[in-house]
Protein backbone atom coordinates (compact mmCIF):
# COMPACT_ATOMS: atom_id res chain seq x y z
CA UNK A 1 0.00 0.00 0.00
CA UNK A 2 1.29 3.37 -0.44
CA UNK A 3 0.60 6.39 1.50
CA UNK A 4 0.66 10.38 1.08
CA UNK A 5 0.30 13.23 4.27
CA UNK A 6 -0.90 16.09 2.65
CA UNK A 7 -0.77 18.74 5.02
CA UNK A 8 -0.62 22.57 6.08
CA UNK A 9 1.56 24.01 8.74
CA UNK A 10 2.47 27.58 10.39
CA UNK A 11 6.10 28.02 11.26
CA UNK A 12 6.95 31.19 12.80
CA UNK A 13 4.09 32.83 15.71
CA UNK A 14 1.59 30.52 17.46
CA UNK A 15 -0.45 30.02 20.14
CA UNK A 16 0.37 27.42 22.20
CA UNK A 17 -0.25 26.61 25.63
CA UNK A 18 -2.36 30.41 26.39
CA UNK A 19 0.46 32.66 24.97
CA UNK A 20 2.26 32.91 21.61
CA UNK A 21 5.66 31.41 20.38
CA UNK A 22 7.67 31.43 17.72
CA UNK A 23 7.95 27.77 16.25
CA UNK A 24 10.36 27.13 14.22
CA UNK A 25 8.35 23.86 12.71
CA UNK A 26 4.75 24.48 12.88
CA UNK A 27 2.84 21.45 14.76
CA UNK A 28 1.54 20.23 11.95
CA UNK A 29 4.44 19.69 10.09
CA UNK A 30 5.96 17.53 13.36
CA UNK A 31 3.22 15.42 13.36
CA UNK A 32 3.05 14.75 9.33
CA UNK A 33 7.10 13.47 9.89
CA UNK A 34 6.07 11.20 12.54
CA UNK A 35 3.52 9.61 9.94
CA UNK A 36 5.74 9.82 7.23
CA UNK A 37 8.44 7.27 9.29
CA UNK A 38 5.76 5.34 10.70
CA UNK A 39 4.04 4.55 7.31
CA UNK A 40 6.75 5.14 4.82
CA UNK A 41 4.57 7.91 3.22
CA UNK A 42 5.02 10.45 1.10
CA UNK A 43 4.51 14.39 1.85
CA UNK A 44 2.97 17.30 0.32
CA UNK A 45 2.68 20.71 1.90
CA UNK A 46 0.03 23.05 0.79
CA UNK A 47 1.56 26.26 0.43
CA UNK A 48 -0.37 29.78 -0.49
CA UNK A 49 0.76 32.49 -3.50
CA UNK A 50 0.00 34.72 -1.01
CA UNK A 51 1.44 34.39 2.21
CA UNK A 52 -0.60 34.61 5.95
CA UNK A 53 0.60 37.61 7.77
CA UNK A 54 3.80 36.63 10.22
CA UNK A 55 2.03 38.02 13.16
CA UNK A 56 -0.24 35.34 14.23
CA UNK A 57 -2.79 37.54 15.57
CA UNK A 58 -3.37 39.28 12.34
CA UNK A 59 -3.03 35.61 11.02
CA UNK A 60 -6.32 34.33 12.24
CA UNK A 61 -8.56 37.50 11.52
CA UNK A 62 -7.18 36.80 8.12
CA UNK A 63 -8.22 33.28 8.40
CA UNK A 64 -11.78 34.16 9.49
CA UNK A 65 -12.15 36.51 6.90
CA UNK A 66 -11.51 33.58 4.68
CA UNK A 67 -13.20 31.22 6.50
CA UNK A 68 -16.56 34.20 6.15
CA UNK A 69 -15.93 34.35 2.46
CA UNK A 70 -15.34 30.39 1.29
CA UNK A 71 -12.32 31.56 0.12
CA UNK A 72 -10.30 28.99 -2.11
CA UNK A 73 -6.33 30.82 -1.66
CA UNK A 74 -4.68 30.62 -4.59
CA UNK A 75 -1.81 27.52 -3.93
CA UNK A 76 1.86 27.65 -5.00
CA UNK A 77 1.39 23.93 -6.55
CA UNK A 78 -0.91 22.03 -6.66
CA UNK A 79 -1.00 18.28 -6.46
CA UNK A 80 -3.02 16.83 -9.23
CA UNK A 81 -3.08 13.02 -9.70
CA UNK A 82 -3.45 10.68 -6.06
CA UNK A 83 -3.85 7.41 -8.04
CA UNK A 84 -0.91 6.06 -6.54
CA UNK A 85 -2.09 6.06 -2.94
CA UNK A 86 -3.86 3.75 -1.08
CA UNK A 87 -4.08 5.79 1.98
CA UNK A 88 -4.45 9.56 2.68
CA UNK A 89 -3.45 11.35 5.55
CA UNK A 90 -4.68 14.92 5.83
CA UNK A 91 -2.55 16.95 8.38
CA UNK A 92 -3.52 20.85 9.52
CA UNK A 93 -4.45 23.01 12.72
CA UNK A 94 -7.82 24.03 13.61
CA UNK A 95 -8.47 27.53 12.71
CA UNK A 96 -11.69 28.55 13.26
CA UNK A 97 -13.23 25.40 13.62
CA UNK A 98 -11.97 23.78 10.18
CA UNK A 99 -9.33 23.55 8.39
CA UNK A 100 -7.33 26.34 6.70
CA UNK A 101 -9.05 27.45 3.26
CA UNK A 102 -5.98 26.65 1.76
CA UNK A 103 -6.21 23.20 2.08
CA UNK A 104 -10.15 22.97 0.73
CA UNK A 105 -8.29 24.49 -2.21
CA UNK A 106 -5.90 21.27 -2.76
CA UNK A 107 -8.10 18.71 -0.98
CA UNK A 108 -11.48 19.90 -3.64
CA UNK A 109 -9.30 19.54 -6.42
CA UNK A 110 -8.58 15.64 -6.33
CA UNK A 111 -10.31 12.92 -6.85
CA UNK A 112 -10.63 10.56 -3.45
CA UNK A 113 -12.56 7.79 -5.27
CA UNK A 114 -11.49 4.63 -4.00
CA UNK A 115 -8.98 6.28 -1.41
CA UNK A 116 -8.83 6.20 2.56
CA UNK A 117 -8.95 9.73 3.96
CA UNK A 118 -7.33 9.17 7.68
CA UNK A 119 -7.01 12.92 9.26
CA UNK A 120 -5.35 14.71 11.83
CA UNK A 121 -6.37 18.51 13.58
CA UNK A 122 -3.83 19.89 15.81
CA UNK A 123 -5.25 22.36 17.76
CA UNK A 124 -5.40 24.35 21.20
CA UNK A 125 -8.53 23.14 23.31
CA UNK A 126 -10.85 22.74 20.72
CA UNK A 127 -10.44 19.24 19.16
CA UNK A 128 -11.45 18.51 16.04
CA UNK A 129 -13.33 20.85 15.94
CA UNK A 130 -15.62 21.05 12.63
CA UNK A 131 -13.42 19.21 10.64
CA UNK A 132 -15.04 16.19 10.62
CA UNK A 133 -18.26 17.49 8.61
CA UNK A 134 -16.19 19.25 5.93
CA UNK A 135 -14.09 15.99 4.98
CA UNK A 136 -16.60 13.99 3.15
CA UNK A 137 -17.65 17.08 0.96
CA UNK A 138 -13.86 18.39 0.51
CA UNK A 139 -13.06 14.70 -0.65
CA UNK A 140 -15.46 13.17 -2.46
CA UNK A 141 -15.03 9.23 -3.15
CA UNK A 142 -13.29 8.73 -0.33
CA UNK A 143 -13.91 6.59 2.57
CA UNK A 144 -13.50 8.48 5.51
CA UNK A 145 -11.05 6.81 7.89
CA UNK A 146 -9.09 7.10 11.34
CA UNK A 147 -9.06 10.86 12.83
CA UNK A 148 -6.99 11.92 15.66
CA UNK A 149 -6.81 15.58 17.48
CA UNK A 150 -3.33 16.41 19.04
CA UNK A 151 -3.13 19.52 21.11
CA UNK A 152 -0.76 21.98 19.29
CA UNK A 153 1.64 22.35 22.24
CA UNK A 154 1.85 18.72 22.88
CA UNK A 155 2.91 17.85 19.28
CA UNK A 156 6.24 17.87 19.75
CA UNK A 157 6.09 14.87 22.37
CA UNK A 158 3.42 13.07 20.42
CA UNK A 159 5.16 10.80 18.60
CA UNK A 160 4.25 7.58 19.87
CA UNK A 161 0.55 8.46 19.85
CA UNK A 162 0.91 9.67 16.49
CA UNK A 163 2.99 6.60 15.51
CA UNK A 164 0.58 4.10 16.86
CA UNK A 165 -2.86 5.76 15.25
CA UNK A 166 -0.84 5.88 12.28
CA UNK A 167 0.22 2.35 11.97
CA UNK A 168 -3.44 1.02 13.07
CA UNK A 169 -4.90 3.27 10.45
CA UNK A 170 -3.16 1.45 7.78
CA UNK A 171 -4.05 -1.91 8.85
């Protein structure tokens, strides 16, 4: 079986445990290497033209504008053809309630038919949040798999969580 992470991640300011840091690897990003080693996957990070502002208050009201509108940002590359996976792993934080817009804007553009959508939201107190109502429109064909919330400041020490959910998703 083969296996892609396609995922979104915020390096630079964050909120994390009731403050904000500067991260220099954004949660999500940790958690899509600790699938990629446990499942031998490959990556893909969904990347806007245009840039979220580096202060990560101005960050979010940015992301709730988009989140308002149904914006679709505008992606420095997008991936195109999944036929070679098996298994999909969809990696991002929880703004908002959902997923950053960006990654409707890659996820709406493939075709999931006879895929395994697995998911992770890393977040900070809210869980998954609404993420798990906008994954069976953003991927249609799919069979909706294994999800998993990891609280953004714990990432870093989630490995064998991560690992484990991982492998059993696969199975």
């Amino acid at each position: 079986m083969s296996n892609l992470v396609i995922y979104y991640s915020r390096r630079g300011q964050n909120y994390v445990n009731g403050s904000i840091r500067n991260l220099a690897k954004g949660n999500a990003e940790i958690i899509t290497e600790y699938i990629r080693n446990t499942v031998d996957a490959d990556i893909f990070e969904v990347d806007t033209v245009k840039p979220y502002d580096k202060d990560y208050m101005v960050c979010i009201e940015e992301a709730k504008a988009e989140l308002r509108a149904k914006a679709r940002p505008e992606l420095k590359e997008m991936l195109s053809d999944i036929s070679r996976y098996d298994n999909i792993f969809v990696v991002g934080p929880n703004w908002w309630g959902v997923y950053p817009m960006a990654m409707y804007t890659q996820l709406e553009a493939l075709d999931f038919t006879g895929k395994t959508v697995h998911y992770v939201v890393t977040h900070e107190g809210s869980g998954l949040g609404g993420v798990p109502k906008t994954m069976k429109d953003a991927c249609k064909g799919a069979k909706i798999g294994a999800s998993l919330a990891v609280q953004g400041g714990s990432a870093p020490g989630s490995e064998k969580q991560v690992a484990d959910w991982a492998a059993k998703a696969v199975k």
